[in-house]
PDB file of N, CA and C in Angstrom:
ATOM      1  N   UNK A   1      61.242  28.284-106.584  1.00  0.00           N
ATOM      2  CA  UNK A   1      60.541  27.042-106.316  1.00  0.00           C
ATOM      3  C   UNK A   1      59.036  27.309-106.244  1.00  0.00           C
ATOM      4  N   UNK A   2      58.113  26.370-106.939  1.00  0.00           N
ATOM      5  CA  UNK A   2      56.605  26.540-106.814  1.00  0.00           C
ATOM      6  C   UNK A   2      55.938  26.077-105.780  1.00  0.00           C
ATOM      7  N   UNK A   3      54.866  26.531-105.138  1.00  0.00           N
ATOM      8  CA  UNK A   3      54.397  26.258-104.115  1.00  0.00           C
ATOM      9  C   UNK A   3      54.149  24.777-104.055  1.00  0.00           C
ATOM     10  N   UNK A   4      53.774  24.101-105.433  1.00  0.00           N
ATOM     11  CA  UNK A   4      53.134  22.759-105.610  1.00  0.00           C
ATOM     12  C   UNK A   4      54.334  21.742-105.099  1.00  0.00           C
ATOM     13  N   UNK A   5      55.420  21.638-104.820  1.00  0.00           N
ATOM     14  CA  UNK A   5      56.089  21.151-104.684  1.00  0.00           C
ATOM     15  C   UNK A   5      56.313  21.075-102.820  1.00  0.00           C
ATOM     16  N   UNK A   6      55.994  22.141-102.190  1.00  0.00           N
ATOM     17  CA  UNK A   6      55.536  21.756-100.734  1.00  0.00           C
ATOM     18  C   UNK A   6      54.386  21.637-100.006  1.00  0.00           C
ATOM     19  N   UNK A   7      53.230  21.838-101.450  1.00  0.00           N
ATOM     20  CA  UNK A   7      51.735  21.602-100.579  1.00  0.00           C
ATOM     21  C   UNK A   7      50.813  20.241-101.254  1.00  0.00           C
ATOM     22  N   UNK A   8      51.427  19.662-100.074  1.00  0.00           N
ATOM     23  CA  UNK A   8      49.991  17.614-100.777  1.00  0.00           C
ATOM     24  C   UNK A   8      49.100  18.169-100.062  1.00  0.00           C
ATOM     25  N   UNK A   9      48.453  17.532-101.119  1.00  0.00           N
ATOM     26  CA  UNK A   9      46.744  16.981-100.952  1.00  0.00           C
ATOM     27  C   UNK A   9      46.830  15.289-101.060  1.00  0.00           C
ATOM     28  N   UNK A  10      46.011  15.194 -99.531  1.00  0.00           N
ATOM     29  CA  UNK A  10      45.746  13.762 -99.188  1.00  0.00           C
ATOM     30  C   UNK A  10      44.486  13.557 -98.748  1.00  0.00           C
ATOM     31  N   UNK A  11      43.834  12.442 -99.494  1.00  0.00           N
ATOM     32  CA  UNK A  11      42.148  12.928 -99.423  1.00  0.00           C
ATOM     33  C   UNK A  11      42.212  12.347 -97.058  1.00  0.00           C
ATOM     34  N   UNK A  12      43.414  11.355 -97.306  1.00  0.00           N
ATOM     35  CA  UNK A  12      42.508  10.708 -95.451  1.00  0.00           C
ATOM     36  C   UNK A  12      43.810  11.519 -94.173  1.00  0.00           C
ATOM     37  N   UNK A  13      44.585  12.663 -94.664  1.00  0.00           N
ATOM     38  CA  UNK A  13      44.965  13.411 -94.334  1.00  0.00           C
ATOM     39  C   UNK A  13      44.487  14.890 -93.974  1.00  0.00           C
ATOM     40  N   UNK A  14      44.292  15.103 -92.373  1.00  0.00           N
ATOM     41  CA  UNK A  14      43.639  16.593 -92.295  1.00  0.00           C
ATOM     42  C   UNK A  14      42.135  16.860 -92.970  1.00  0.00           C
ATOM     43  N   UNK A  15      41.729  15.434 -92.862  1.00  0.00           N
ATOM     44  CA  UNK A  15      40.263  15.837 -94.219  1.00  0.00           C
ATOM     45  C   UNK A  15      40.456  16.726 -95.516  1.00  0.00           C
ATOM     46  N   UNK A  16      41.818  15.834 -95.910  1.00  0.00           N
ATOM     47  CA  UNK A  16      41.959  16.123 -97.626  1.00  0.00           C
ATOM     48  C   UNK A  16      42.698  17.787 -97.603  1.00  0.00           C
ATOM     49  N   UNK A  17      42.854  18.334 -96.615  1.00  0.00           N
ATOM     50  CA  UNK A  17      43.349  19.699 -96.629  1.00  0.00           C
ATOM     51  C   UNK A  17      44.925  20.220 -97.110  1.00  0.00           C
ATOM     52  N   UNK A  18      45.102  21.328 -97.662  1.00  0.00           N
ATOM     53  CA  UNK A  18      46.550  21.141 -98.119  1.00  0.00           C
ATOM     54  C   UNK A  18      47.541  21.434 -96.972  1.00  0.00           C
ATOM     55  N   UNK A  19      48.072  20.348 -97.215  1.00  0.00           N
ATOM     56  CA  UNK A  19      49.467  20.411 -95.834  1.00  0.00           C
ATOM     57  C   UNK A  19      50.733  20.573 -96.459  1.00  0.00           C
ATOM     58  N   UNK A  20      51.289  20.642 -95.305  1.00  0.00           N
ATOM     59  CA  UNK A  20      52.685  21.380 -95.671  1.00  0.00           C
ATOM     60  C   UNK A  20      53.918  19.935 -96.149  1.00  0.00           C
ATOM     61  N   UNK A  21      54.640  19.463 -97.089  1.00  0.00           N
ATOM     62  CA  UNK A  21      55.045  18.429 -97.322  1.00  0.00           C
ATOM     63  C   UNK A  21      54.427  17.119 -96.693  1.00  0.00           C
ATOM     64  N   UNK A  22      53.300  17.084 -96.989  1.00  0.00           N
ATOM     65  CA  UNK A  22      52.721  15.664 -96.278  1.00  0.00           C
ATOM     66  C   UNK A  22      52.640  16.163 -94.839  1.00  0.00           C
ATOM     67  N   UNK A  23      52.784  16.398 -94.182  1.00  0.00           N
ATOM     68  CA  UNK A  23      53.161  16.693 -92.537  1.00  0.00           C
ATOM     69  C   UNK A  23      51.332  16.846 -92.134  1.00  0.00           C
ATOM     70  N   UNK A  24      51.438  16.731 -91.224  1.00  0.00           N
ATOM     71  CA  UNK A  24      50.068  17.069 -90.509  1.00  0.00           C
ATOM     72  C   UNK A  24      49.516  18.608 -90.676  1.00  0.00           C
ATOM     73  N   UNK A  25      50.557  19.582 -90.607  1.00  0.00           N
ATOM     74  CA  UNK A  25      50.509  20.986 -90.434  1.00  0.00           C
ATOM     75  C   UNK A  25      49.770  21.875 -91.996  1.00  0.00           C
ATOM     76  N   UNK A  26      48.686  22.430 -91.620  1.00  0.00           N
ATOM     77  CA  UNK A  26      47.907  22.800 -93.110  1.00  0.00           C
ATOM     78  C   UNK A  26      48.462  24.043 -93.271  1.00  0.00           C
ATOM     79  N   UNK A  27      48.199  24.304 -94.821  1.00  0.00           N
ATOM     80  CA  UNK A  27      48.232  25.429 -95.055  1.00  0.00           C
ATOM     81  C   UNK A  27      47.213  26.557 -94.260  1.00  0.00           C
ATOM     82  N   UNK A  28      46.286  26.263 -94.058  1.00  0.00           N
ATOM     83  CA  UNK A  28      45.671  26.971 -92.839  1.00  0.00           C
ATOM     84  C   UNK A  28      46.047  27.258 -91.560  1.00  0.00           C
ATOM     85  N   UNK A  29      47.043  26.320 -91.236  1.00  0.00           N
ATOM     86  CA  UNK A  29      47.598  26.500 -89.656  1.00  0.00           C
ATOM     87  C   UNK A  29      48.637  27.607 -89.519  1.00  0.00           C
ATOM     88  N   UNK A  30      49.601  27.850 -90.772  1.00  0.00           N
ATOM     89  CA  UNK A  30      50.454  28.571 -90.952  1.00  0.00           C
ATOM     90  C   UNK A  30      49.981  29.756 -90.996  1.00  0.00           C
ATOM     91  N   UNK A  31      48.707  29.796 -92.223  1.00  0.00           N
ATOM     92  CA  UNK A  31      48.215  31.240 -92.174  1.00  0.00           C
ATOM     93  C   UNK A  31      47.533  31.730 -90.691  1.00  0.00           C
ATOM     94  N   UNK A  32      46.634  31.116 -90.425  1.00  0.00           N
ATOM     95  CA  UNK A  32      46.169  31.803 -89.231  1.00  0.00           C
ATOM     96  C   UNK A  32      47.286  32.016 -87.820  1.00  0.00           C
ATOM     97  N   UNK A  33      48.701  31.338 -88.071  1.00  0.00           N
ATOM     98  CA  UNK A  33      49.660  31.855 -87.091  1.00  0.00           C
ATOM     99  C   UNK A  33      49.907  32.878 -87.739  1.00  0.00           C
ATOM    100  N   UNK A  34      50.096  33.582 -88.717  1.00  0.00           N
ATOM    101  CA  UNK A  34      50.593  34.822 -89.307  1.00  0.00           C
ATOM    102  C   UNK A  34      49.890  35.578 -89.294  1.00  0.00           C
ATOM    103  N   UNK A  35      48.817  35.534 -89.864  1.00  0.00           N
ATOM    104  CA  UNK A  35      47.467  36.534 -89.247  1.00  0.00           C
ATOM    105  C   UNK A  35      47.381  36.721 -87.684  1.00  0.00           C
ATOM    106  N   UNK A  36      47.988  36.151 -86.615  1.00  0.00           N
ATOM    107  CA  UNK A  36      47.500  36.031 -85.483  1.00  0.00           C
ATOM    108  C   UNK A  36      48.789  36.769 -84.948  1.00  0.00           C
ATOM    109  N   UNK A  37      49.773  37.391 -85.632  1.00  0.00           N
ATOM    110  CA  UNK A  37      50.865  38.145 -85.189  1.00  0.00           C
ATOM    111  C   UNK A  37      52.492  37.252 -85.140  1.00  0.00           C
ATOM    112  N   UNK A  38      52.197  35.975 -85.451  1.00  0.00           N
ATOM    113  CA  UNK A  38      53.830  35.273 -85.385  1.00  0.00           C
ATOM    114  C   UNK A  38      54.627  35.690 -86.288  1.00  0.00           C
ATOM    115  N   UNK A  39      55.642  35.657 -86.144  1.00  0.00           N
ATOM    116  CA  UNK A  39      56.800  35.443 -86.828  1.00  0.00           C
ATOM    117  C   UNK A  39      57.144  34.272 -87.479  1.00  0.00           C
ATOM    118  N   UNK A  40      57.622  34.453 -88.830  1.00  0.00           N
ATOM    119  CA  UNK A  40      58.547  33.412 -89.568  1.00  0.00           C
ATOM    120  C   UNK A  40      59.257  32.598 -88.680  1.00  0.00           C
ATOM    121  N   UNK A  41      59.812  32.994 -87.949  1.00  0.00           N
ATOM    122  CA  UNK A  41      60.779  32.505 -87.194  1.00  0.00           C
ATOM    123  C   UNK A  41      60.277  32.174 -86.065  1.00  0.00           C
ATOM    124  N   UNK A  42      59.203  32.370 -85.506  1.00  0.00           N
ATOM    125  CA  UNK A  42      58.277  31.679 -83.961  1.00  0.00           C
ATOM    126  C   UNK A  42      57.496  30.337 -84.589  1.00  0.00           C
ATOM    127  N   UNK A  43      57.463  30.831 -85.773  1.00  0.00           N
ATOM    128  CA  UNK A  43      56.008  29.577 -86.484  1.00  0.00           C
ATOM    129  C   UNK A  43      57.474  28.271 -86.447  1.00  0.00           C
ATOM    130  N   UNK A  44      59.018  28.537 -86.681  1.00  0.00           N
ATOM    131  CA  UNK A  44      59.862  27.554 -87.089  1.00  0.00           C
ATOM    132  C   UNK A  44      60.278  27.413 -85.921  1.00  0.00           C
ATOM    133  N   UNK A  45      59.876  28.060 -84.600  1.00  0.00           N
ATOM    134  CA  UNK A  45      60.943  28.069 -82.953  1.00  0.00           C
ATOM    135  C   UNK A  45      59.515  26.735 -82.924  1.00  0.00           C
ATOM    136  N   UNK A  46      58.264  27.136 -83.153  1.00  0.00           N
ATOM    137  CA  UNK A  46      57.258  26.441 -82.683  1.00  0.00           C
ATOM    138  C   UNK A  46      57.047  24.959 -83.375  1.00  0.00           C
ATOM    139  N   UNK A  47      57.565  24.812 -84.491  1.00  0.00           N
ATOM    140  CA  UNK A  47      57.558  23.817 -85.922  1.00  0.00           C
ATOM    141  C   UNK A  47      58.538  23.526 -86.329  1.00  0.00           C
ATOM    142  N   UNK A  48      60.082  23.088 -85.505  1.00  0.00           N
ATOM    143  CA  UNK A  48      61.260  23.058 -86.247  1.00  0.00           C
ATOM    144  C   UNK A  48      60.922  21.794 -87.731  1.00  0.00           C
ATOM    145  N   UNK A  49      59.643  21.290 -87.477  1.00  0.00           N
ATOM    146  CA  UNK A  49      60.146  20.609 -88.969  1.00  0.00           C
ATOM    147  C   UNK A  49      59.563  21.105 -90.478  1.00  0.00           C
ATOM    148  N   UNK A  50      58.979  22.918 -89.910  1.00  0.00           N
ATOM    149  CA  UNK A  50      59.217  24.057 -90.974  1.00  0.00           C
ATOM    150  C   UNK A  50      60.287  24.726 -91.439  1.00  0.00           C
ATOM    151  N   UNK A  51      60.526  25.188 -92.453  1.00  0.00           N
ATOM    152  CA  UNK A  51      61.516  26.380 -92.888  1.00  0.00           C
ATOM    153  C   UNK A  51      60.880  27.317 -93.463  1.00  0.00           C
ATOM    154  N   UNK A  52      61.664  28.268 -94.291  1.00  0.00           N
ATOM    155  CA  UNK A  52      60.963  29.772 -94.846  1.00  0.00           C
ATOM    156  C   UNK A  52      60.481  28.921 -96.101  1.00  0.00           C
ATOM    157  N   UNK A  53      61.080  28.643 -96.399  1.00  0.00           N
ATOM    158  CA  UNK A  53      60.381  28.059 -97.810  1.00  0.00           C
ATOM    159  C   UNK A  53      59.291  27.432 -97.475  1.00  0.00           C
ATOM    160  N   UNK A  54      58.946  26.679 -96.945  1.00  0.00           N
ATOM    161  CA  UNK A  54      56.901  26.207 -96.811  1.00  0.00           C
ATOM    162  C   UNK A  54      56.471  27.381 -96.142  1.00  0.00           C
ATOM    163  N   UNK A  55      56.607  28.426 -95.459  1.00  0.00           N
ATOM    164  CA  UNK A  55      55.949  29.209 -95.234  1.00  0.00           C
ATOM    165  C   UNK A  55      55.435  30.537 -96.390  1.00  0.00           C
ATOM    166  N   UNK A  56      56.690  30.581 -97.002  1.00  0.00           N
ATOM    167  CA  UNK A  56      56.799  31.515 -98.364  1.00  0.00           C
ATOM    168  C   UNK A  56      55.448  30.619 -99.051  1.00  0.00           C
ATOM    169  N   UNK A  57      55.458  29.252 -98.832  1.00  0.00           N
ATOM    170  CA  UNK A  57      54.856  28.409-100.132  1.00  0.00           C
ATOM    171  C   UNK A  57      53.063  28.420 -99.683  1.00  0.00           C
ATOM    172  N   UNK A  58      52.916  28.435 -98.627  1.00  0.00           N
ATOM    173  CA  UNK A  58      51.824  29.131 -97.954  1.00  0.00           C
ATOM    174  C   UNK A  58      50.867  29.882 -98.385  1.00  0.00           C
ATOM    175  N   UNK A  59      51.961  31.112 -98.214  1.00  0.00           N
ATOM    176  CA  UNK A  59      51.422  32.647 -98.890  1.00  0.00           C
ATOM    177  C   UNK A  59      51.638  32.063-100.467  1.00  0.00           C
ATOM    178  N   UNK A  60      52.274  31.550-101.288  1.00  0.00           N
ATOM    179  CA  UNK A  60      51.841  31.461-102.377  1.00  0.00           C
ATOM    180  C   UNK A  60      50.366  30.931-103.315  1.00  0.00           C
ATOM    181  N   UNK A  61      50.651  29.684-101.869  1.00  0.00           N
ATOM    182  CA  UNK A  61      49.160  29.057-102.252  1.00  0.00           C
ATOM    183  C   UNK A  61      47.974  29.536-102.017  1.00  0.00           C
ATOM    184  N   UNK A  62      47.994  30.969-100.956  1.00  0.00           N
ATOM    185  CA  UNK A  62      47.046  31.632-100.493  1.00  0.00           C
ATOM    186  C   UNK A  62      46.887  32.460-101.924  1.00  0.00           C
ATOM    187  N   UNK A  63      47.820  33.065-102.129  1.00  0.00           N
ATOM    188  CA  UNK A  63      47.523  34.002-103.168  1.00  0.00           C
ATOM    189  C   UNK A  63      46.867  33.776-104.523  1.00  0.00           C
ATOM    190  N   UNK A  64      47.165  32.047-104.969  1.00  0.00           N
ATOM    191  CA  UNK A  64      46.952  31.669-105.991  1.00  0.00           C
ATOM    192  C   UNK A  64      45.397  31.242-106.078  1.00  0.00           C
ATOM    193  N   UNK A  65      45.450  30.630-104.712  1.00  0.00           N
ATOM    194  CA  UNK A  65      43.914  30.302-105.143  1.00  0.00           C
ATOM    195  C   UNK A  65      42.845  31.796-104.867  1.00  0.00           C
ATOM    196  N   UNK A  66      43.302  32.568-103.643  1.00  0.00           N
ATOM    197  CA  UNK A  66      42.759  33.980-104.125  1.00  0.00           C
ATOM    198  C   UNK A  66      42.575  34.781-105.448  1.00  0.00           C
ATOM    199  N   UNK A  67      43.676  34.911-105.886  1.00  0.00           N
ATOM    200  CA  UNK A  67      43.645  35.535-107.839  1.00  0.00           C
ATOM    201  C   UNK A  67      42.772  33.830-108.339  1.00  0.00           C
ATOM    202  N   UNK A  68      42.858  32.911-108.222  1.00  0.00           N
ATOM    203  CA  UNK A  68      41.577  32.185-109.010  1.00  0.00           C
ATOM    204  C   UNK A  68      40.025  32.270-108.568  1.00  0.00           C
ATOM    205  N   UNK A  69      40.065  32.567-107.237  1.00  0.00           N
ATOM    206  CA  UNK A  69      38.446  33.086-106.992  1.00  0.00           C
ATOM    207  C   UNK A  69      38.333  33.904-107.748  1.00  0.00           C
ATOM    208  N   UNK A  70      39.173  35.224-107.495  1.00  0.00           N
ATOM    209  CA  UNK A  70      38.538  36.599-107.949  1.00  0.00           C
ATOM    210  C   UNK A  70      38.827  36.475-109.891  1.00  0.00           C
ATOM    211  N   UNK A  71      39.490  35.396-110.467  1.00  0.00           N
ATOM    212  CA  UNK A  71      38.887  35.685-111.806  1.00  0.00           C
ATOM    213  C   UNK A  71      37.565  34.479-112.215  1.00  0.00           C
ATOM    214  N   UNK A  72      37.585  33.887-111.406  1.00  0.00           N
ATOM    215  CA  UNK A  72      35.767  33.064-111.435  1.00  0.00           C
ATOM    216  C   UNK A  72      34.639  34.176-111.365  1.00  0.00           C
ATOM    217  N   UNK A  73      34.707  34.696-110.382  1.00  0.00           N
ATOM    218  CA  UNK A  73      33.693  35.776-110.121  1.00  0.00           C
ATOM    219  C   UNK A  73      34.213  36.670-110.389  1.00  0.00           C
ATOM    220  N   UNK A  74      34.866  37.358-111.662  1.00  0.00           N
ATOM    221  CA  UNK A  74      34.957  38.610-112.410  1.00  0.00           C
ATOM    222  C   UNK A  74      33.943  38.472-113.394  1.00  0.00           C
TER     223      UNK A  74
END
């Protein structure tokens, strides 16, 4: 499954930020719980209306738009 399929963009949502199926919760909120030491499974004890799959979709979207910075500025 592609990330695009669990991350909207809503311009009067989160100030247009990508969230996790429409939900309030950004792709930023997820990452900085994972960076901050949680678990898959604390971010879903803390978010039951997450699963692994938007979190997997997360890190995808992190990664993707990372590899598109770094081939802009190659």
């Amino acid at each position: 499954m592609s990330y695009h399929e669990r991350i909207t963009l809503e311009p009067g949502k989160r100030a247009g930020k990508p969230c996790i199926r429409g939900l309030r919760i950004t792709v930023y909120d997820v990452l900085e719980m994972l960076a901050n030491g949680m678990s898959s499974e604390e971010i879903i004890a803390d978010f039951p209306e997450l699963d692994l799959a938007d979190i997997r979709a997360c890190l995808a979207f992190a990664a993707d738009r990372e590899h598109r910075l770094a081939v802009v500025h190659a």
